[in-house]
Protein backbone atom coordinates (compact mmCIF):
# COMPACT_ATOMS: atom_id res chain seq x y z
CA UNK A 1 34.78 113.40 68.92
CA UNK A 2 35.25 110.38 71.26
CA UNK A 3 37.68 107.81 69.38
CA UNK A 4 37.71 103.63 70.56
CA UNK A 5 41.68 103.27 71.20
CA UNK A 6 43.25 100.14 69.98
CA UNK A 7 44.78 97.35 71.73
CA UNK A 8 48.31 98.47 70.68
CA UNK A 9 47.98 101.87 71.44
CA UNK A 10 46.29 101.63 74.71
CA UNK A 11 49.16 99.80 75.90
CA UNK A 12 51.53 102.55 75.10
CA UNK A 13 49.55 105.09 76.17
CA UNK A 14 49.47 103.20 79.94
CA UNK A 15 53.02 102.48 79.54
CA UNK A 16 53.80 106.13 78.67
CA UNK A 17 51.50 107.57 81.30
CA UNK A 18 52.54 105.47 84.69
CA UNK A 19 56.14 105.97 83.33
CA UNK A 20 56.89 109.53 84.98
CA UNK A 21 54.61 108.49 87.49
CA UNK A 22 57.28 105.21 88.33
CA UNK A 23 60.26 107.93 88.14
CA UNK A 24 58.77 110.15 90.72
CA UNK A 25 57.93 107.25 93.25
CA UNK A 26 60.16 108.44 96.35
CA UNK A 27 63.15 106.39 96.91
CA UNK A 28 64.07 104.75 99.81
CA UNK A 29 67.11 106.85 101.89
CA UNK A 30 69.92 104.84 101.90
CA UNK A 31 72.13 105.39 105.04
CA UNK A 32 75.39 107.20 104.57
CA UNK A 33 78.14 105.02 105.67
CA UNK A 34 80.72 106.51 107.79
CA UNK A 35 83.95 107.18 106.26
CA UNK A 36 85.57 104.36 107.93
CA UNK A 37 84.00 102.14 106.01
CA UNK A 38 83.60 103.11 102.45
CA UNK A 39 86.53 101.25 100.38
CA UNK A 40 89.11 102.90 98.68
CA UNK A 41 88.97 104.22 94.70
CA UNK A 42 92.32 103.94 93.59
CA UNK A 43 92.63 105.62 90.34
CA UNK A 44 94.02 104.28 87.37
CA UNK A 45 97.71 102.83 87.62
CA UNK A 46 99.74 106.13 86.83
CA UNK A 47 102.05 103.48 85.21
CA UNK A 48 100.01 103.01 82.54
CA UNK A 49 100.68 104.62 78.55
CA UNK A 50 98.85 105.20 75.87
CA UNK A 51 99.62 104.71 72.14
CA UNK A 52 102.63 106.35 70.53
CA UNK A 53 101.35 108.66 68.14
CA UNK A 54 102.30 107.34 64.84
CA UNK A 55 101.23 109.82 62.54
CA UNK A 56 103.51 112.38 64.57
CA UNK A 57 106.08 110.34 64.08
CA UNK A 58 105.87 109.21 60.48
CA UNK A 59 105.84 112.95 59.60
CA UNK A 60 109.36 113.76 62.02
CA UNK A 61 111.08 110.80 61.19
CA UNK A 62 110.92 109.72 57.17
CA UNK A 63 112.75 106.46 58.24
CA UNK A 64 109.94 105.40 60.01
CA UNK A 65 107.11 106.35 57.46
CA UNK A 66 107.04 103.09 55.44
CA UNK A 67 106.05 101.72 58.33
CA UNK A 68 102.90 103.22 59.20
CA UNK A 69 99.66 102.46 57.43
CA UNK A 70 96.36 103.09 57.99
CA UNK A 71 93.05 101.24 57.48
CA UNK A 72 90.68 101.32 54.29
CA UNK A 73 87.75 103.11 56.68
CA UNK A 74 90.29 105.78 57.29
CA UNK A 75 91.26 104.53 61.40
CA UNK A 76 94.28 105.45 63.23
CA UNK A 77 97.60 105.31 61.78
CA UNK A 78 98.91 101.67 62.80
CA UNK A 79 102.26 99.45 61.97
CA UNK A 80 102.32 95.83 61.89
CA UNK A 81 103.56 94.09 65.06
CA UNK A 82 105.26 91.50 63.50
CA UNK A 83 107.11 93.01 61.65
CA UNK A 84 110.97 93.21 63.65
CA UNK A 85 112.27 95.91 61.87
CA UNK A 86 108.89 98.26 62.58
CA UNK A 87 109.01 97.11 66.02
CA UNK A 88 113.32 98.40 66.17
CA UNK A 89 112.48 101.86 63.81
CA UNK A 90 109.51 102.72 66.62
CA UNK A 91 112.16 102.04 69.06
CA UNK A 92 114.74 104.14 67.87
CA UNK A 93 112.51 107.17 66.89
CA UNK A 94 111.29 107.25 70.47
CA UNK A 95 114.43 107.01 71.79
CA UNK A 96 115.63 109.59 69.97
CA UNK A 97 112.24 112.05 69.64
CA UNK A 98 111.49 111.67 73.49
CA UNK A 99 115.36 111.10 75.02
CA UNK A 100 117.26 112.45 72.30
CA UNK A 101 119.36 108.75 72.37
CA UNK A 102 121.06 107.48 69.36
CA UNK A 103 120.19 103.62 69.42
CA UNK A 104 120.15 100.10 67.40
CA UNK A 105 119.89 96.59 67.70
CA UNK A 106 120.92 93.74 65.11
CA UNK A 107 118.67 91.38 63.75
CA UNK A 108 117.27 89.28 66.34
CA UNK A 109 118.30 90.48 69.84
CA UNK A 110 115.53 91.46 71.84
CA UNK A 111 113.44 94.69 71.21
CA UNK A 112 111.83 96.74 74.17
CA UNK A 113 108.92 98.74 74.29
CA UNK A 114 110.05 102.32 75.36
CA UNK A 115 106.72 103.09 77.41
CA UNK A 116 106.72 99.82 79.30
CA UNK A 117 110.43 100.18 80.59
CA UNK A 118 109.79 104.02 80.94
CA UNK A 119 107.51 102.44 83.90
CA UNK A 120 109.97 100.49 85.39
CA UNK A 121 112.21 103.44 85.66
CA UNK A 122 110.07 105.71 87.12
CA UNK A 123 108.43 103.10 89.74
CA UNK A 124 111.60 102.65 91.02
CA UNK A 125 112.18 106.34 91.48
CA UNK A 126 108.97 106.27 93.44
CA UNK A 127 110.55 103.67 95.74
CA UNK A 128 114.13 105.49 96.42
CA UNK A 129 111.72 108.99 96.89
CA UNK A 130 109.45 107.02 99.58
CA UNK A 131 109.98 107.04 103.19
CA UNK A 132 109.66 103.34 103.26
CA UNK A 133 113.10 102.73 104.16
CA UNK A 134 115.81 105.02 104.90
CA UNK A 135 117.65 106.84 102.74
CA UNK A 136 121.30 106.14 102.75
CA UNK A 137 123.82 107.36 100.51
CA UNK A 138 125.59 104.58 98.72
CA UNK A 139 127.68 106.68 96.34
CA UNK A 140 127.92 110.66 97.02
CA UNK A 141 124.18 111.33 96.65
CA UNK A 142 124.38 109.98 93.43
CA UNK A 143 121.59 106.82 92.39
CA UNK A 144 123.18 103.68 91.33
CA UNK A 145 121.76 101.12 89.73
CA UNK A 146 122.55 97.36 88.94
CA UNK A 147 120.92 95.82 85.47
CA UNK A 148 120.55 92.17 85.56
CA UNK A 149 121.07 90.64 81.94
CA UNK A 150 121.62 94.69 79.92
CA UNK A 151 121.25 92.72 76.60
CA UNK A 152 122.84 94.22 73.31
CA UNK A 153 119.62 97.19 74.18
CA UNK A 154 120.86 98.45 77.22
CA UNK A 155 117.42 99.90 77.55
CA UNK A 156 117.26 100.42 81.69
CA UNK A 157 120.92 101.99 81.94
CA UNK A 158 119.94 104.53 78.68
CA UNK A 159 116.84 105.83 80.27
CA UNK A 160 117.71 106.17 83.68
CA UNK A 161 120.85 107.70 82.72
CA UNK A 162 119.25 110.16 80.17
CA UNK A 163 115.81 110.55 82.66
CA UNK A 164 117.25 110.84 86.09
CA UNK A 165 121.03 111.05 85.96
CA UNK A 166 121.55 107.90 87.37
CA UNK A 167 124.30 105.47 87.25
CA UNK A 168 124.87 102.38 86.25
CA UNK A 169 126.14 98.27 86.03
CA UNK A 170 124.75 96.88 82.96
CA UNK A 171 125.63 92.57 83.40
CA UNK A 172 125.42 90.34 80.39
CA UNK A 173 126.70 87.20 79.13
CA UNK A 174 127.18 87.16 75.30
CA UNK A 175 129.37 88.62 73.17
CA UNK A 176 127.21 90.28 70.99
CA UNK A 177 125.04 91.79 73.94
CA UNK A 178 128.39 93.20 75.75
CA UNK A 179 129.61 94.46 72.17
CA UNK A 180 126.09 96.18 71.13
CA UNK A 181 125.26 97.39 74.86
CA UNK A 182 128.75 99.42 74.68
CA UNK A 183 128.14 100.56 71.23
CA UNK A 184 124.67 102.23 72.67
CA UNK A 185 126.45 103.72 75.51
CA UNK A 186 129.03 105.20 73.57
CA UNK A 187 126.73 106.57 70.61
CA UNK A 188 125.43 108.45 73.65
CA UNK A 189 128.82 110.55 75.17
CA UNK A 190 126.52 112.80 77.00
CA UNK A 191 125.75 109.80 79.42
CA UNK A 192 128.45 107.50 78.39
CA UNK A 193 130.66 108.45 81.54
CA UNK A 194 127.36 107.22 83.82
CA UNK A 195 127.24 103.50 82.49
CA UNK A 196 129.68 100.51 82.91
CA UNK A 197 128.66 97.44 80.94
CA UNK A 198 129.84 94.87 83.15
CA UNK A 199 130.38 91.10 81.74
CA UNK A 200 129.48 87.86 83.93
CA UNK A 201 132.41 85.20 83.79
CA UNK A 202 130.45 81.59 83.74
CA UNK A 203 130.94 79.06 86.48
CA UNK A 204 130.66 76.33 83.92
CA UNK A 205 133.78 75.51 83.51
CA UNK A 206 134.59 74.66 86.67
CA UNK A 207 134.09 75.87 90.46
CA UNK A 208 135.95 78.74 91.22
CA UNK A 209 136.56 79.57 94.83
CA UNK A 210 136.00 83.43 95.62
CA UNK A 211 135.58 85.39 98.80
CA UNK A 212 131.83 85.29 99.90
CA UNK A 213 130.58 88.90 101.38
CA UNK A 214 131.23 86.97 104.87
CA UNK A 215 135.16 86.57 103.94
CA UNK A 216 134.73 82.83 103.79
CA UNK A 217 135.90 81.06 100.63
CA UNK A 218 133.41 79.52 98.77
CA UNK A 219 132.86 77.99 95.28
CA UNK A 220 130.24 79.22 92.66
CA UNK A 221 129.06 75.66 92.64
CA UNK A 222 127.78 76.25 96.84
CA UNK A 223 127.48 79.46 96.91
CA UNK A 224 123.48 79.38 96.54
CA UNK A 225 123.75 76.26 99.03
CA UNK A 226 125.56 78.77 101.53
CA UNK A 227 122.49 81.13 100.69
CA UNK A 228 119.81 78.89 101.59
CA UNK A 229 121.75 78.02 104.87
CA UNK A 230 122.20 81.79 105.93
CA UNK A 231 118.28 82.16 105.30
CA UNK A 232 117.68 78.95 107.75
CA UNK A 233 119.69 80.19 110.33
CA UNK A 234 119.04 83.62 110.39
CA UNK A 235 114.78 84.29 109.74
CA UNK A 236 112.50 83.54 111.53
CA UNK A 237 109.76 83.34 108.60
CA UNK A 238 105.99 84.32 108.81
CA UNK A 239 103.50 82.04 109.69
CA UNK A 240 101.95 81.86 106.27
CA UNK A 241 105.28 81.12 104.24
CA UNK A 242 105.74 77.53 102.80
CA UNK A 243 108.38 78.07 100.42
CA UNK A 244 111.40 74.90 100.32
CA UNK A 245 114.32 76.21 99.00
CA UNK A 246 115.32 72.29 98.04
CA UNK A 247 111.95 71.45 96.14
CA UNK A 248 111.60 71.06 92.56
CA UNK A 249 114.78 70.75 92.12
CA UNK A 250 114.65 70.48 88.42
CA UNK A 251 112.94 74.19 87.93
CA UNK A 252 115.94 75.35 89.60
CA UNK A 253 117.71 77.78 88.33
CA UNK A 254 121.58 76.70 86.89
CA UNK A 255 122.73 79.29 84.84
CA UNK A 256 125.31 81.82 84.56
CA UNK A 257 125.94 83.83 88.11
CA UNK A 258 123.02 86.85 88.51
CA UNK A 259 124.03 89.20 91.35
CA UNK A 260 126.64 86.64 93.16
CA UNK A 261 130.05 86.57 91.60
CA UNK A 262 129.01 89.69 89.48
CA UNK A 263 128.88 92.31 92.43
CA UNK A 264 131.97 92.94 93.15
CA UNK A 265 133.28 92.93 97.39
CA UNK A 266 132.71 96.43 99.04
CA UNK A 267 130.18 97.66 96.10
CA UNK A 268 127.09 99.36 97.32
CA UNK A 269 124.02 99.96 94.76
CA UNK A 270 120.54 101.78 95.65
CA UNK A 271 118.89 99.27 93.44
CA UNK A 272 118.96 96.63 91.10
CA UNK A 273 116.28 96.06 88.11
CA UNK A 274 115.95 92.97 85.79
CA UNK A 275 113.49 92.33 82.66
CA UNK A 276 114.31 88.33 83.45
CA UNK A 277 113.88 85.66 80.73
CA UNK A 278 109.99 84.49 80.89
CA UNK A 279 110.00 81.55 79.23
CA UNK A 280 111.00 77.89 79.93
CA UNK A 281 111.42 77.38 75.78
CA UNK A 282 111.51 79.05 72.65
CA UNK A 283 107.98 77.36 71.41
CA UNK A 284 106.49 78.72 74.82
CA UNK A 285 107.99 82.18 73.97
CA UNK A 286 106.44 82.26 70.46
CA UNK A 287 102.87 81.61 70.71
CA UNK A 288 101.70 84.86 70.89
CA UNK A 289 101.39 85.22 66.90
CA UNK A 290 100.28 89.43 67.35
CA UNK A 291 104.00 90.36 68.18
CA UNK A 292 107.47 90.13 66.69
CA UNK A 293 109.87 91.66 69.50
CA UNK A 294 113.00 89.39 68.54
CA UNK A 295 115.03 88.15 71.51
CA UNK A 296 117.54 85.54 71.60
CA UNK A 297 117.67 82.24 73.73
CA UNK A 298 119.64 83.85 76.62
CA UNK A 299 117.56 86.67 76.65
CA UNK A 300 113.83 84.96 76.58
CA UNK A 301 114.36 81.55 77.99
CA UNK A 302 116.15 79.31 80.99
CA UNK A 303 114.87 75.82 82.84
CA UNK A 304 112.30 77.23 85.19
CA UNK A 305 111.35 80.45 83.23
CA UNK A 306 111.27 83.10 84.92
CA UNK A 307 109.68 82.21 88.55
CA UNK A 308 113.30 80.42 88.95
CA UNK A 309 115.45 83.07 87.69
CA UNK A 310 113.63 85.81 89.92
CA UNK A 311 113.83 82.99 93.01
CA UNK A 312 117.74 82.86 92.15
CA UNK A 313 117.53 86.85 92.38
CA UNK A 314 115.89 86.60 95.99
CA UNK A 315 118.45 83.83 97.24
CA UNK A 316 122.06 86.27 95.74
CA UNK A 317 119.52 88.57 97.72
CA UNK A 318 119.56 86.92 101.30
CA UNK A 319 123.67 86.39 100.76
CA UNK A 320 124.25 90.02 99.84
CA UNK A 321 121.18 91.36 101.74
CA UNK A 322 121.76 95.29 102.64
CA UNK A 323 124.59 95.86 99.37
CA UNK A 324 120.98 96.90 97.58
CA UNK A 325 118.75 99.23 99.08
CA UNK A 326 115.83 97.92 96.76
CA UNK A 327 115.39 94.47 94.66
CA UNK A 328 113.47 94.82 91.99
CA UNK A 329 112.29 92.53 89.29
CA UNK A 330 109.69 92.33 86.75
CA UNK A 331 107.46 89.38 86.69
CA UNK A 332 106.03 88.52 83.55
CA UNK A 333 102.64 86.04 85.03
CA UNK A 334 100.80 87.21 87.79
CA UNK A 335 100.56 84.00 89.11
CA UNK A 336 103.54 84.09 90.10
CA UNK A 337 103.83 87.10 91.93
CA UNK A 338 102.02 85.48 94.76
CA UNK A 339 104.75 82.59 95.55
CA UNK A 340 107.42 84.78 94.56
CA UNK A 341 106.16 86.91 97.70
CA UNK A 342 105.45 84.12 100.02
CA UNK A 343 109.37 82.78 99.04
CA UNK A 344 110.49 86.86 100.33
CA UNK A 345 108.58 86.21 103.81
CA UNK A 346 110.87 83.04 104.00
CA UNK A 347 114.05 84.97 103.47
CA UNK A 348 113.35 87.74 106.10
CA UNK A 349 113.09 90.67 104.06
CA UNK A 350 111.40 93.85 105.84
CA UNK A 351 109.07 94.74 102.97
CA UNK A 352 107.80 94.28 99.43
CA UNK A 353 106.38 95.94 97.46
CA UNK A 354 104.23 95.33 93.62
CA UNK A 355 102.98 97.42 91.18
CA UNK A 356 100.98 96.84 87.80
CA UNK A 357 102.44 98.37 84.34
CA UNK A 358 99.76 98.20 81.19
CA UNK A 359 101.33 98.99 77.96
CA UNK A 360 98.41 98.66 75.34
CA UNK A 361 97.25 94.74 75.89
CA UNK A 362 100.04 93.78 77.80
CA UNK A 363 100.33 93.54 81.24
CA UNK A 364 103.84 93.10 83.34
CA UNK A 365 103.87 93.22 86.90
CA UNK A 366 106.86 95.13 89.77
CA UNK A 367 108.28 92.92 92.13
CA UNK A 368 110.01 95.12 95.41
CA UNK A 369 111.70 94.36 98.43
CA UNK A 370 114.38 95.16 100.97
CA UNK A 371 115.77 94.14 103.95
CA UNK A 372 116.57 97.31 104.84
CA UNK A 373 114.81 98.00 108.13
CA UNK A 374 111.77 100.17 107.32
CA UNK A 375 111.36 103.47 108.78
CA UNK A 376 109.55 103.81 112.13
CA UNK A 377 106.80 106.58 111.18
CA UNK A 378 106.94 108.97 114.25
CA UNK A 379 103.27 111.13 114.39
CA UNK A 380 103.62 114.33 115.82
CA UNK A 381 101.86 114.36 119.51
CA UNK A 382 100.06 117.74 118.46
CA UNK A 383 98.46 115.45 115.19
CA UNK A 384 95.63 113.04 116.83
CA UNK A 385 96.41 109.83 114.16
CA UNK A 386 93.16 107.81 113.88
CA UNK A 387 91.14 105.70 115.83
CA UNK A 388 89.67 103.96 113.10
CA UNK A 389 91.27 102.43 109.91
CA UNK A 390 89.40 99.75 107.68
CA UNK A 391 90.58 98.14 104.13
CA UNK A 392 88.68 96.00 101.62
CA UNK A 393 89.90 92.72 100.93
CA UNK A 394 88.79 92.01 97.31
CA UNK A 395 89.17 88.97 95.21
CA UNK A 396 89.50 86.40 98.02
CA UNK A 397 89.64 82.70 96.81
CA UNK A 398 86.33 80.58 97.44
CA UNK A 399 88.15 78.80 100.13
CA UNK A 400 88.58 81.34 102.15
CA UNK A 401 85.84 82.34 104.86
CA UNK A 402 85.66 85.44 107.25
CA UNK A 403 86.73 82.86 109.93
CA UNK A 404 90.18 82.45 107.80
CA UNK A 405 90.81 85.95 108.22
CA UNK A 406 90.07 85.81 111.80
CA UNK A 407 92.32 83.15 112.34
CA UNK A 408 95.03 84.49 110.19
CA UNK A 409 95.13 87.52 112.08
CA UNK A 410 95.05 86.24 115.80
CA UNK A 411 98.10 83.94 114.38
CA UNK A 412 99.60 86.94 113.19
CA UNK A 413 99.92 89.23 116.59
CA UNK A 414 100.12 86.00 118.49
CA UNK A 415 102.82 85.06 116.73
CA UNK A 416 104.80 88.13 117.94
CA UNK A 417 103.91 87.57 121.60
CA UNK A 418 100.55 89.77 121.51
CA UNK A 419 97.76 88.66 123.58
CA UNK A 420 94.68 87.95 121.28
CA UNK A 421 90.75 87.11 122.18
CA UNK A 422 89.16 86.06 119.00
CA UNK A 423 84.98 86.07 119.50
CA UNK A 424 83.60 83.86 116.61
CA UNK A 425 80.09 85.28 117.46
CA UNK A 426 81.33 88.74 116.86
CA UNK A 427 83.77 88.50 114.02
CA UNK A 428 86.45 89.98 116.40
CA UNK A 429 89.83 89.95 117.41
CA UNK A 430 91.02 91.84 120.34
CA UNK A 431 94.13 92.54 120.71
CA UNK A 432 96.82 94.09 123.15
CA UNK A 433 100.44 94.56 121.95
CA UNK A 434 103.48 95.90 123.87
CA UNK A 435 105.76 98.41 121.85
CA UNK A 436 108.39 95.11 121.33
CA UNK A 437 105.17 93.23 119.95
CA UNK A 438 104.59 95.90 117.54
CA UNK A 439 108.04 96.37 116.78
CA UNK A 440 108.07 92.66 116.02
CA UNK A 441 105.29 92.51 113.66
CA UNK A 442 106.51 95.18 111.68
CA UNK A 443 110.47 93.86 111.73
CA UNK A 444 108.80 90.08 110.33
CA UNK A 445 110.52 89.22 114.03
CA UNK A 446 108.06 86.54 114.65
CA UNK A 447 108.27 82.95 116.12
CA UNK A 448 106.80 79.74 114.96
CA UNK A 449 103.38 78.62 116.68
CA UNK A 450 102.56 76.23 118.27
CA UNK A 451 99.80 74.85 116.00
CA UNK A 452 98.01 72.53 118.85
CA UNK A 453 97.48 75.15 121.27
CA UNK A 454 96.68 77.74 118.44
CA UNK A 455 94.08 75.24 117.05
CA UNK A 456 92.65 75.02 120.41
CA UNK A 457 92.98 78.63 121.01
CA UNK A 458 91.15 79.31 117.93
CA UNK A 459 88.06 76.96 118.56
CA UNK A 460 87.31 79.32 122.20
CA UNK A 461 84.35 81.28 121.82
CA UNK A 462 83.68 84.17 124.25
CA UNK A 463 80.93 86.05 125.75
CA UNK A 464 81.00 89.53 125.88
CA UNK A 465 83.41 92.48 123.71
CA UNK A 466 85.52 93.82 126.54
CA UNK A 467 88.83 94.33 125.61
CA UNK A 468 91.62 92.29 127.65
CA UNK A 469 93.27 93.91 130.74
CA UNK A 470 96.15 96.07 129.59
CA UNK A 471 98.56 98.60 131.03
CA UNK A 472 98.22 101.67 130.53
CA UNK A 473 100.94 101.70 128.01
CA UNK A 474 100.03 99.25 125.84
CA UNK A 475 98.47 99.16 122.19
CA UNK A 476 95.18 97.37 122.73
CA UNK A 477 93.00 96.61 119.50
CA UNK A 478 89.61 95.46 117.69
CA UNK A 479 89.91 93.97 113.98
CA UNK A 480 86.73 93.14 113.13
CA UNK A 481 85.75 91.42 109.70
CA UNK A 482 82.34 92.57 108.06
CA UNK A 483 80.88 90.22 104.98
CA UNK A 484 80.15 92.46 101.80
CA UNK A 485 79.48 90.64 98.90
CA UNK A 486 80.79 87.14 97.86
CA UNK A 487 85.15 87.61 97.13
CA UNK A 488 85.29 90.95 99.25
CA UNK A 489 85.13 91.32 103.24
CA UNK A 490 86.04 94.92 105.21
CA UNK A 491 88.27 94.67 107.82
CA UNK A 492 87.81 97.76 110.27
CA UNK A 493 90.50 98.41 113.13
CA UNK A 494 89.70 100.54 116.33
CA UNK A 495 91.81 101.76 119.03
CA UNK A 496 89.91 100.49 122.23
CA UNK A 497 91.46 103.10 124.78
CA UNK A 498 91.15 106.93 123.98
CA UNK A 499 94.77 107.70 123.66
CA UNK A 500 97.35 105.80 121.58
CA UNK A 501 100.51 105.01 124.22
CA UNK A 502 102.44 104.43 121.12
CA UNK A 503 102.50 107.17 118.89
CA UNK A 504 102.38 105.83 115.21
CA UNK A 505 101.72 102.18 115.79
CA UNK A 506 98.01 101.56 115.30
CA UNK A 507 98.68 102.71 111.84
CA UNK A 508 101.93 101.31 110.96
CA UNK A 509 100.80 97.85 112.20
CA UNK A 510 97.52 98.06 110.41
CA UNK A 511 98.97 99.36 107.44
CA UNK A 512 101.31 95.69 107.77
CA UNK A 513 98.17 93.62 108.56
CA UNK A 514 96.67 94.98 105.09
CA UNK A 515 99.61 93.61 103.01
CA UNK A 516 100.25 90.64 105.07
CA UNK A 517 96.50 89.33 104.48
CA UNK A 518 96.65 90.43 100.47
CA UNK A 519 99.63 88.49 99.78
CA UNK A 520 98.05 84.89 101.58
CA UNK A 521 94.47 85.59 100.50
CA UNK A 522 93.53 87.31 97.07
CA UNK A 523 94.13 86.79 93.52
């Protein structure tokens, strides 16, 4: 029996009907884009935690049971993270369920997070194992390490010690810090022999004149003066760096001495590490109302906060230059990782190197570098490297263009004597490079332009893609700069001759060009 449908249901009845019909429509191909150009998938930052488990640990440790509670819906065990004394018991059960570490802290010095500094350790264990720079033995194949400001925790020394087997210089400046740090290190006698707690005599009472690494005699009072002057005399900086050593005076750091004064003559270390003081004052260090980690005034403040305690890290740094294999700081505000990096440039260092750690909510970023020369990669002449490398350049500041890239890069290679052809048209820069160009680029052995003729330079347009005349045993290049959606260009390189001449160096120098252009242009 025929039955009149509804207004209602005739519309779901159409909607239901052309609905597998809409699914089935054949979709349009999509071209498969060559592997040169498909960005990179970085997985998840391996120096990232999860939760402790606190039910696992309520059950182990009965110390740290009255801490734990859980919600009235029956949630995850949880403690509250203001409370000091849950925040030090969590501490010391880790320490001593994952490390087997005796450990404690009076009332009010500052209380780490185990996983967090667990991820400092074992980044820069990933930076000694690299082939970055070379490997040199500082002190009979055994890794030693420098800890700026220990505190009464002596976290760093403890782990790597008890981790890795390294040693160590714990620094401080307080009493209670130097008295607490070497009651940690001897509750410990397994590891106690590894660890020297180190204290830092203040130049406030007066200049006192010491040898400099350079035999000359200077006070503590110019010592960072005599810094700044070896840095102007010595580096030739990169193009992008605009960092005055002189300005601000006031956010300067004029504390206690850091690695100056504190490393002694003749010492060698394969690193130093520092959890500096973030804050500029104590109101600025409390406002997050969520967490209760204690920490003193030396330990979480000085004038500047920490962007001009890690710049007085970098300027001991260009005094004492190749007594560290590897700097190493963390940095607390990612905006300030970029000027940190562009100050680096200015002091000549041959790399650097950052990293991300994520602890729960809370984010803390590496800061690397060395002025170690890096490691000429040498590819075997049986291994055909590639002709084509390309990178994604995400998160680019509205300011910049395509063009800013272009010009950033012809400045770069001309900088180091390279001759460059940059095609607005096109989106190209072609490039030829001698072995000392490329040896240049990637030493940071590059001289000032001259920003007239570059200007003018930059402005020529030219018909055509041929590459420039080159002999035969020169590097000769195409970057070329592709728009992909607003924030994020791809950069693609290509070898323009069929053989490399120099074996290694397309890669190597592309592999620079990547980090020079993150540093000056993303977020």
């Amino acid at each position: 029996m025929f039955r009149v449908q509804n207004p209602e249901e005739k519309v779901r009845n159409f909607e239901s009907n052309t609905a597998p019909k809409l699914a089935k429509m054949p979709s349009k191909k999509k071209r498969r884009r060559p592997e040169s150009e498909r960005p990179t998938i970085h997985p998840r930052n391996k120096y990232s935690e999860t939760r402790p488990d606190f039910a696992l640990l309520a059950s182990l440790y009965p110390s740290f049971e009255p801490f734990v509670f859980y919600s009235h819906d029956g949630g995850r065990p949880r403690i509250d993270w203001t409370d000091f004394n849950a925040t030090r018991e969590l501490t010391r059960v880790l320490l001593l369920h994952d490390h087997a570490l005796n450990w404690w802290i009076p009332d009010g010095q500052l209380c780490p997070t185990v996983p967090n500094r667990s991820n400092y350790i074992h980044w820069i264990e990933d930076l000694l194992a690299s082939d970055i720079i070379p490997k040199t033995n500082t002190s009979g194949g055994n890794v030693r390490g420098f800890d700026i400001g220990t505190g009464a925790n002596c976290i760093y020394p403890l782990l790597g010690a008890s981790l890795l087997g390294w040693s160590f210089v714990g620094s401080d400046v307080t009493e209670i810090a130097l008295e607490w740090a070497e009651q940690n290190v001897k509750n410990n006698p397994h590891i106690s022999q590894l660890i020297e707690i180190r204290k830092v005599e203040s130049c406030e009472d007066g200049p006192s004149m010491e040898k400099s690494h350079d035999g000359e005699s200077v006070s503590c009072e110019s010592k960072i003066e005599l810094s700044a002057c070896v840095v102007r005399e010595e580096v030739h900086p990169l193009p992008s760096a605009s960092f005055d050593l002189h300005s601000d005076a006031n956010k300067r750091y004029k504390g206690p001495p850091v690695l100056l004064d504190v490393v002694r003559d003749g010492e060698r270390f394969d690193f130093c590490m520092c959890n500096p003081p973030f804050f500029e004052t104590m109101e600025e260090a409390g406002l997050n109302p969520k967490t209760s980690c204690g920490g003193t005034p030396e330990e979480m403040i000085c004038p500047g906060g920490e962007k001009a305690f890690i710049t007085r890290i970098i300027e001991d740094s260009a005094v004492l230059k190749q007594s560290f294999r590897w700097y190493t700081s963390m940095v607390g505000r990612k905006s300030n990782v970029k000027s940190l990096t562009a100050k680096l440039w200015e002091v000549g260092v041959t790399i650097v190197k950052t990293t991300e750690f994520v602890q729960g909510q809370t984010c803390r970023w590496g800061l690397a570098w060395s002025f170690v020369p890096p490691v000429r990669k040498i590819v075997s002449l049986h291994v055909a490297e590639k002709n084509v490398m390309s990178f994604m350049l995400e998160g680019l500041q509205r300011q910049f263009s395509a063009i800013h890239i272009l010009q950033s890069v012809e400045s770069l290679f001309r900088s180091s004597g390279a001759a460059c052809k940059l095609n607005t048209s096109s989106f190209t820069v072609d490039i030829t490079a001698s072995n000392d160009h490329c040896d240049a680029i990637l030493k940071n052995e590059l001289q000032p332009l001259d920003e007239v003729s570059s200007c003018q330079h930059v402005q020529e347009t030219l018909n055509g893609s041929s590459c420039l005349l080159h002999p035969s045993n020169n590097l000769c290049i195409r970057i070329s700069v592709f728009q992909q959606i607003p924030g994020t260009l791809l950069l693609k390189g290509s070898l323009r001759q069929g053989d490399n001449p120099i074996p290694g160096a397309f890669s190597s120098i592309f592999q620079k060009l990547e980090e020079v252009l993150r540093y000056k242009f993303c977020r």
